[in-house]
PDB file of N, CA and C in Angstrom:
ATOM      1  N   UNK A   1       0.840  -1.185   0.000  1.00  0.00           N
ATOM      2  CA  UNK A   1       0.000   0.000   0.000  1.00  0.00           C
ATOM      3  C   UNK A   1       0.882   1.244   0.000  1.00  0.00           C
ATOM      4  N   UNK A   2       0.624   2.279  -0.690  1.00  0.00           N
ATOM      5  CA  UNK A   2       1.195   3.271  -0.617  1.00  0.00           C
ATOM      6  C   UNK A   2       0.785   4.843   0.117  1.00  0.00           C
ATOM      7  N   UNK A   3       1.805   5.102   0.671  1.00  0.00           N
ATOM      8  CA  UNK A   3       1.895   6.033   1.771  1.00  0.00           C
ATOM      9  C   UNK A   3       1.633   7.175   1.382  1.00  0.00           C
ATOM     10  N   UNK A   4       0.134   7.480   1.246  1.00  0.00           N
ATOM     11  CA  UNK A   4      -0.460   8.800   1.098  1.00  0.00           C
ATOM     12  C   UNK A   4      -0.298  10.229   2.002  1.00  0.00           C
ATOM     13  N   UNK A   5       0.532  10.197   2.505  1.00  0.00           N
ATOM     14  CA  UNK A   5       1.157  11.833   3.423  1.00  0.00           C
ATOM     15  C   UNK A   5       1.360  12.267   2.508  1.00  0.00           C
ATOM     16  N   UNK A   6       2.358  12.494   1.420  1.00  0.00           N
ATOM     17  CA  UNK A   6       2.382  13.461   1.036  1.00  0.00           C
ATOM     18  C   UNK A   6       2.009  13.081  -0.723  1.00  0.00           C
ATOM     19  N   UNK A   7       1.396  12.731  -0.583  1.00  0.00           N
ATOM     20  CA  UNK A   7       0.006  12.696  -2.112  1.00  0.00           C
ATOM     21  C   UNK A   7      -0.402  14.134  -2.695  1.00  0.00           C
ATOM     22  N   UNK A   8       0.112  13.991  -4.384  1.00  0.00           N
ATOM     23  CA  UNK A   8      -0.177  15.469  -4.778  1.00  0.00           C
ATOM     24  C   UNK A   8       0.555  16.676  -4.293  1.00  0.00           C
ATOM     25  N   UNK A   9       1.317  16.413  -3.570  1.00  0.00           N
ATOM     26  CA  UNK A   9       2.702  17.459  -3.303  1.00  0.00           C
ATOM     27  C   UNK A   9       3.917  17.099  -3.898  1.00  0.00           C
ATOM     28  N   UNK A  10       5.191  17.832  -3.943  1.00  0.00           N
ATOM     29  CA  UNK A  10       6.529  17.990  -4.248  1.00  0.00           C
ATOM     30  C   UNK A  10       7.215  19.350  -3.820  1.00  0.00           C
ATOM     31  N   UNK A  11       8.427  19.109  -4.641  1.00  0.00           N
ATOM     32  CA  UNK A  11       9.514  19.855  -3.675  1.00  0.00           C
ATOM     33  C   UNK A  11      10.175  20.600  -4.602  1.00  0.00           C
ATOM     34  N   UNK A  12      11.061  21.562  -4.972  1.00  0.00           N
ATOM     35  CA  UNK A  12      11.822  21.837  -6.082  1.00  0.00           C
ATOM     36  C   UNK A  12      13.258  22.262  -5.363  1.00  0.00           C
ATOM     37  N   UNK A  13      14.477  21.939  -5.676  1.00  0.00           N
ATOM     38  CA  UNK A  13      15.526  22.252  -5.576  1.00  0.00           C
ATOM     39  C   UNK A  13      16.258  23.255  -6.747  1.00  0.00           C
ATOM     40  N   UNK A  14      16.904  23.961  -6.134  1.00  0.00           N
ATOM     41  CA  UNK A  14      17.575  24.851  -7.408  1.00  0.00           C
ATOM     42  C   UNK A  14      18.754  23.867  -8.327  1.00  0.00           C
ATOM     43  N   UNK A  15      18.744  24.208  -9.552  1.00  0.00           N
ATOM     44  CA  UNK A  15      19.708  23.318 -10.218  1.00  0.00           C
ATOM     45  C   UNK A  15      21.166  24.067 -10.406  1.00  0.00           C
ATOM     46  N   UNK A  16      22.125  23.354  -9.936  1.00  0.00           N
ATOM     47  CA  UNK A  16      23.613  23.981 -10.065  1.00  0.00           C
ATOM     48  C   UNK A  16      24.228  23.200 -11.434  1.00  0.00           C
ATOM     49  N   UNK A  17      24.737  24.112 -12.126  1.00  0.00           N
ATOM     50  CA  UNK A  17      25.197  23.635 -13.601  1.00  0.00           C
ATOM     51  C   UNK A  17      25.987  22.321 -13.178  1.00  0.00           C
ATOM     52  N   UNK A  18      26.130  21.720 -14.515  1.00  0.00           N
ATOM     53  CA  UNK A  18      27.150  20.414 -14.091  1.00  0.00           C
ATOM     54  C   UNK A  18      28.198  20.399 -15.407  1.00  0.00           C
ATOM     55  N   UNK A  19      29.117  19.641 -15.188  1.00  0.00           N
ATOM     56  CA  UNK A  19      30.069  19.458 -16.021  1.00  0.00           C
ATOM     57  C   UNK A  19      29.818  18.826 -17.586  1.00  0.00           C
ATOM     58  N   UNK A  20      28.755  17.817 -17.339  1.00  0.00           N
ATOM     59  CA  UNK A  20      28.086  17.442 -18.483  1.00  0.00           C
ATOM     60  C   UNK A  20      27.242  17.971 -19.497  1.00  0.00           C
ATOM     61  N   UNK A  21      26.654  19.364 -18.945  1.00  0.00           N
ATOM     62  CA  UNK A  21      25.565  20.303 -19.711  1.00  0.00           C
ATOM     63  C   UNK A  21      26.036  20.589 -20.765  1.00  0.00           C
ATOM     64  N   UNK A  22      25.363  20.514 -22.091  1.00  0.00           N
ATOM     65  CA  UNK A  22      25.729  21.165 -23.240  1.00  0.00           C
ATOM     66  C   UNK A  22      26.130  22.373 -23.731  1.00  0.00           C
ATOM     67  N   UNK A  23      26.333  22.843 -24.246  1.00  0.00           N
ATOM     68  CA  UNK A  23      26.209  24.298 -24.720  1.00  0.00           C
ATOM     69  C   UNK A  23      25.024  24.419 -25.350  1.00  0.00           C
ATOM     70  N   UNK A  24      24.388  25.321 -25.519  1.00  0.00           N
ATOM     71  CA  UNK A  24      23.271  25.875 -25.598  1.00  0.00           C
ATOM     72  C   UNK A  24      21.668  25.350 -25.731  1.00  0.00           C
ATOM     73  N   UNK A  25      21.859  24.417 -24.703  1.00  0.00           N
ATOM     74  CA  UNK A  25      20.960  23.552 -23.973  1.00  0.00           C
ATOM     75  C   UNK A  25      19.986  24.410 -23.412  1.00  0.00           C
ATOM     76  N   UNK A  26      18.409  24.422 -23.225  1.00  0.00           N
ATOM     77  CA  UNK A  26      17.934  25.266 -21.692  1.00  0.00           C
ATOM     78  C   UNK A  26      17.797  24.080 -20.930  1.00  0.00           C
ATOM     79  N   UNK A  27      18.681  24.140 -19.716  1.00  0.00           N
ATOM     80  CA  UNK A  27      18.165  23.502 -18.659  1.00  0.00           C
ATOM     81  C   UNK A  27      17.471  23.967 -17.681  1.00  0.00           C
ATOM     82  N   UNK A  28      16.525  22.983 -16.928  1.00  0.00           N
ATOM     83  CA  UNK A  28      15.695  23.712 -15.833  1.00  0.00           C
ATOM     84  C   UNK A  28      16.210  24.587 -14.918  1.00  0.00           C
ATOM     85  N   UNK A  29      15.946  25.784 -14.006  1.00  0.00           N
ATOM     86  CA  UNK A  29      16.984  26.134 -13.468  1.00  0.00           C
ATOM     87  C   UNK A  29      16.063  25.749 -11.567  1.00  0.00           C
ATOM     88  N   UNK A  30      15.066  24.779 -11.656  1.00  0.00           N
ATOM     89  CA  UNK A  30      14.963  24.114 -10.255  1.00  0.00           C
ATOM     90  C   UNK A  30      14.237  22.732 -11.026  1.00  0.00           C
ATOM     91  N   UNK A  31      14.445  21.807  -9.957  1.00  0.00           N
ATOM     92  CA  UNK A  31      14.214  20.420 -10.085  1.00  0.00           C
ATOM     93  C   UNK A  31      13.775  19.519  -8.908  1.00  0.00           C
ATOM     94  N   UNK A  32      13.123  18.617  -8.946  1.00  0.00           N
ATOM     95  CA  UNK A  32      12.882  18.068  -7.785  1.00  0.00           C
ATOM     96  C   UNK A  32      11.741  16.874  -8.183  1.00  0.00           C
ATOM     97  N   UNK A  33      11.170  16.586  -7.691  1.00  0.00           N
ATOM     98  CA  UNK A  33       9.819  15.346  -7.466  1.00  0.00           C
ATOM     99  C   UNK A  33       8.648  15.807  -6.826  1.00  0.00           C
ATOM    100  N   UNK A  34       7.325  15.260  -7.697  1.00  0.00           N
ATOM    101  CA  UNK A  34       5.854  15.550  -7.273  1.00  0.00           C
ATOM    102  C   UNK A  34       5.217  14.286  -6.812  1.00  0.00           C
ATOM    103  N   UNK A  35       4.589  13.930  -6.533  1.00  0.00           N
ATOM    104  CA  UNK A  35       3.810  12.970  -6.193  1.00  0.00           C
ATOM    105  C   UNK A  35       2.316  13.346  -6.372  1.00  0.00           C
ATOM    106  N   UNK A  36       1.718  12.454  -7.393  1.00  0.00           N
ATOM    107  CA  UNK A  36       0.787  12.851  -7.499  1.00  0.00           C
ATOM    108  C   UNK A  36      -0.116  10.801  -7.620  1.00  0.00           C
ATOM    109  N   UNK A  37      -1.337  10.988  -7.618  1.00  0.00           N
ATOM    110  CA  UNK A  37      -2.297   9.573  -7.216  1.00  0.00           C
ATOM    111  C   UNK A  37      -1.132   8.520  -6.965  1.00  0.00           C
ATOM    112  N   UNK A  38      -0.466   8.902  -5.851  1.00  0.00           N
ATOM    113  CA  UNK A  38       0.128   7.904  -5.396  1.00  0.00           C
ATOM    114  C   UNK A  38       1.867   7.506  -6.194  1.00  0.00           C
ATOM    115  N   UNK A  39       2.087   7.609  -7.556  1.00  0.00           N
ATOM    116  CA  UNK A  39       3.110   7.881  -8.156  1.00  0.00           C
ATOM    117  C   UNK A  39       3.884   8.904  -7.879  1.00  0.00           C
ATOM    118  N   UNK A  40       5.516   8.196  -8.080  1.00  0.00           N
ATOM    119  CA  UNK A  40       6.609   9.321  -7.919  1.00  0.00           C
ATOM    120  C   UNK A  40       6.940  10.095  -9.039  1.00  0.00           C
ATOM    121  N   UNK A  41       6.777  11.223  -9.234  1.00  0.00           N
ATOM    122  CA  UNK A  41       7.406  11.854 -11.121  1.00  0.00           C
ATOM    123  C   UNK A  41       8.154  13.108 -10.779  1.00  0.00           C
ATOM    124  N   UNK A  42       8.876  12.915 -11.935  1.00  0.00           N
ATOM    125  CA  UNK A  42      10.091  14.231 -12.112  1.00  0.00           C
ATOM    126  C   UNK A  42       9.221  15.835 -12.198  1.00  0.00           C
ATOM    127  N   UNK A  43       9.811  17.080 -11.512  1.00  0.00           N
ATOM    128  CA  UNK A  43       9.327  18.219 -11.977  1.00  0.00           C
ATOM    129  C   UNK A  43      10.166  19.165 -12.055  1.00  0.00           C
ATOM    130  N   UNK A  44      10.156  19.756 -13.419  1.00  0.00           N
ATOM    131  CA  UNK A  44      10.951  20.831 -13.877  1.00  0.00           C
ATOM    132  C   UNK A  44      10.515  21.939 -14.212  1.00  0.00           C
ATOM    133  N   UNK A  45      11.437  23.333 -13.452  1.00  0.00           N
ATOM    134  CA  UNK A  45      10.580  24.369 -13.381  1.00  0.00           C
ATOM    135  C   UNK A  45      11.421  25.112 -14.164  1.00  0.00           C
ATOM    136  N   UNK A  46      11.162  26.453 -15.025  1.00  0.00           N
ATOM    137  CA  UNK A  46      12.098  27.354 -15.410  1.00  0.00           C
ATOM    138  C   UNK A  46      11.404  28.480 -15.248  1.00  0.00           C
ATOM    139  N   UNK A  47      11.967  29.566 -15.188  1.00  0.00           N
ATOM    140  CA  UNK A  47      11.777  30.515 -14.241  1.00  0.00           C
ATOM    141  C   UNK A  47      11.940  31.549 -15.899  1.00  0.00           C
ATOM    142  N   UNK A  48      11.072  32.117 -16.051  1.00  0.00           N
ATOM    143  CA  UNK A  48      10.621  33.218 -17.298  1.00  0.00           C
ATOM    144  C   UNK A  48      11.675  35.096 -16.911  1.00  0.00           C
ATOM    145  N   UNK A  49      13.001  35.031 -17.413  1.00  0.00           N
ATOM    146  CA  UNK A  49      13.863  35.827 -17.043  1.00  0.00           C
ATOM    147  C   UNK A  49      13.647  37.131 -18.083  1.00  0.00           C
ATOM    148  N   UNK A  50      13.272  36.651 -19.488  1.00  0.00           N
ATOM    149  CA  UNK A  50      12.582  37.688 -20.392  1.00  0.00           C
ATOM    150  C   UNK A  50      11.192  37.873 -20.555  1.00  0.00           C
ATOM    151  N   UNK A  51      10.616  38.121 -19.394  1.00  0.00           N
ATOM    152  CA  UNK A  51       9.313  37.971 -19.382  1.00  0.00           C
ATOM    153  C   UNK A  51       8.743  39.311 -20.313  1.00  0.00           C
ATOM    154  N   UNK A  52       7.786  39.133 -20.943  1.00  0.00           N
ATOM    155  CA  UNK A  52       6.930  39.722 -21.838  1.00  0.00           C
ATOM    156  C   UNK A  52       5.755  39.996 -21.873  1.00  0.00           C
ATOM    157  N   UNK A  53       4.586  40.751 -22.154  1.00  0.00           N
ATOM    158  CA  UNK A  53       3.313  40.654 -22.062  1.00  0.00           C
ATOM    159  C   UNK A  53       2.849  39.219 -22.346  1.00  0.00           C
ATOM    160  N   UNK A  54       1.757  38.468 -21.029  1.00  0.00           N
ATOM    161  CA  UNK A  54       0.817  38.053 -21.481  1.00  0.00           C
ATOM    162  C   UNK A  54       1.705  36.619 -21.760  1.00  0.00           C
ATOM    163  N   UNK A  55       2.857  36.489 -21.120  1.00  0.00           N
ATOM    164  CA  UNK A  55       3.561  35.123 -20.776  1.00  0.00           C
ATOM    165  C   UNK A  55       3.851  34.613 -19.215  1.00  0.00           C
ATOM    166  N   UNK A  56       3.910  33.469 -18.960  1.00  0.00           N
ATOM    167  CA  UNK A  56       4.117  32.881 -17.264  1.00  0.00           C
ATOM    168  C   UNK A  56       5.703  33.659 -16.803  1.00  0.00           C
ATOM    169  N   UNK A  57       5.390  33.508 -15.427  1.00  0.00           N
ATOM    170  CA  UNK A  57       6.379  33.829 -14.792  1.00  0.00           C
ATOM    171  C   UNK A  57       7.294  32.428 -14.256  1.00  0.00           C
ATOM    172  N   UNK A  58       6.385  31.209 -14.522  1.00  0.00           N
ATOM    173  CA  UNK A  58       7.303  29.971 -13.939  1.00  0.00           C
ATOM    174  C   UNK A  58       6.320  28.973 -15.108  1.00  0.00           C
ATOM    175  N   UNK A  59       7.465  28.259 -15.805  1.00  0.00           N
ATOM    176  CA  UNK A  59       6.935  26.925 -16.594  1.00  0.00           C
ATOM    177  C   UNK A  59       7.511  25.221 -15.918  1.00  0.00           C
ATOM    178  N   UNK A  60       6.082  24.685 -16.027  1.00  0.00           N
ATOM    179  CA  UNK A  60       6.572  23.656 -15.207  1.00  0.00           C
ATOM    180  C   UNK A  60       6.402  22.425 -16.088  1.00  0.00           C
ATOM    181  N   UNK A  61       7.220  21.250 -16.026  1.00  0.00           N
ATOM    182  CA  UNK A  61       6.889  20.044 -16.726  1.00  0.00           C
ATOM    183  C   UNK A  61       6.618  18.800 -15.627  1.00  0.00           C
ATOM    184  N   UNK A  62       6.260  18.228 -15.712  1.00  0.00           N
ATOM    185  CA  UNK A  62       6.259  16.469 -15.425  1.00  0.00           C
ATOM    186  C   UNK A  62       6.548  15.492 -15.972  1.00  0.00           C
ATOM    187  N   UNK A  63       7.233  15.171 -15.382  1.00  0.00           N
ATOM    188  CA  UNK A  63       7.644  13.624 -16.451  1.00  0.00           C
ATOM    189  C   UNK A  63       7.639  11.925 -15.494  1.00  0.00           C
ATOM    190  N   UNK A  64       7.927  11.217 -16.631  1.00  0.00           N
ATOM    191  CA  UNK A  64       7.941   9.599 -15.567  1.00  0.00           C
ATOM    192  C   UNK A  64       9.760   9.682 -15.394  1.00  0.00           C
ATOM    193  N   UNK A  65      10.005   9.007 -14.251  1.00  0.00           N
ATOM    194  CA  UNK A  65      11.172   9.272 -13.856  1.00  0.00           C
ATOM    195  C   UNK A  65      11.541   7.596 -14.573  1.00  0.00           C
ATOM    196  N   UNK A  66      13.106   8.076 -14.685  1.00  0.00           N
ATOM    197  CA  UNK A  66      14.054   7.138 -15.408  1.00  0.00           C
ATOM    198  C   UNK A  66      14.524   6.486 -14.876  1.00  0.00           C
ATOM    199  N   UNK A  67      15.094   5.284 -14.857  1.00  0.00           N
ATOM    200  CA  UNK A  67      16.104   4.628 -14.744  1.00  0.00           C
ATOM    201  C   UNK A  67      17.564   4.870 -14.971  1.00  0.00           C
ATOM    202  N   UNK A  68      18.177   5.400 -14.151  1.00  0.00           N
ATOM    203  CA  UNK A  68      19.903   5.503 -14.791  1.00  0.00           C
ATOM    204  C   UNK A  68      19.977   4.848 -15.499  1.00  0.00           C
ATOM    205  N   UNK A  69      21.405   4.643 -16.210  1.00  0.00           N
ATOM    206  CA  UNK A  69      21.690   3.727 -17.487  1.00  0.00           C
ATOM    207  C   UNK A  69      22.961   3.368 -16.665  1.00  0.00           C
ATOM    208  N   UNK A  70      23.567   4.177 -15.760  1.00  0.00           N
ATOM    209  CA  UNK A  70      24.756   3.470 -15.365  1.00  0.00           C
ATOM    210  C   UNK A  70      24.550   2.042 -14.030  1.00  0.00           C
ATOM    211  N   UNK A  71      23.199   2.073 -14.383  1.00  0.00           N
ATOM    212  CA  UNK A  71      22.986   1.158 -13.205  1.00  0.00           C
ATOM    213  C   UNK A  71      23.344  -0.571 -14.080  1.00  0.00           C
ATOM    214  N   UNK A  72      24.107  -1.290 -13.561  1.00  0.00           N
ATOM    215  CA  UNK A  72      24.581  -2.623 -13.964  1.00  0.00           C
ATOM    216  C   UNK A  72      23.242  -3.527 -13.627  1.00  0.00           C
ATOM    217  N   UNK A  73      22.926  -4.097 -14.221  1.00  0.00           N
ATOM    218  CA  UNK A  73      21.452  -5.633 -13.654  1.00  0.00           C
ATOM    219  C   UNK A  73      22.370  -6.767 -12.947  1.00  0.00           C
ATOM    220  N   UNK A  74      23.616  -6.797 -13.397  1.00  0.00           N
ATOM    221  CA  UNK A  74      24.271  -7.688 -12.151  1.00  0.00           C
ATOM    222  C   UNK A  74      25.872  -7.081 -11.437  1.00  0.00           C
TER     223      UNK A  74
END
């Protein structure tokens, strides 16, 4: 059974560049996990720095979270 406390909430952490980032990539600039009907999923926020008429001030995505690839099966 799964542990409904915190159902339909999440968290966002700020994202610190990494060594791997591309060049002229947009990456999120916070990240973290939602929980929503009971599932764990990814959430990515970016924060609207050229904001303009009649656009968001924060865009958010969801996604299904991954599996590393560096993970070995044995």
């Amino acid at each position: 059974m799964a542990d409904n406390k915190y159902d339909n909430s999440g968290a966002l952490w700020k994202r610190e560049p990494r060594e791997t980032d591309k060049a002229g990539v947009k990456y999120p600039h916070y990240q973290g996990n939602v929980t929503i009907g009971g599932v764990k999923k990814n959430l990515a926020a970016w924060l609207n720095t050229e904001k303009k008429e009649n656009q968001p001030d924060i865009s958010l995505k969801i996604s299904e979270i991954q599996e590393k690839a560096d993970k070995a099966p044995f």
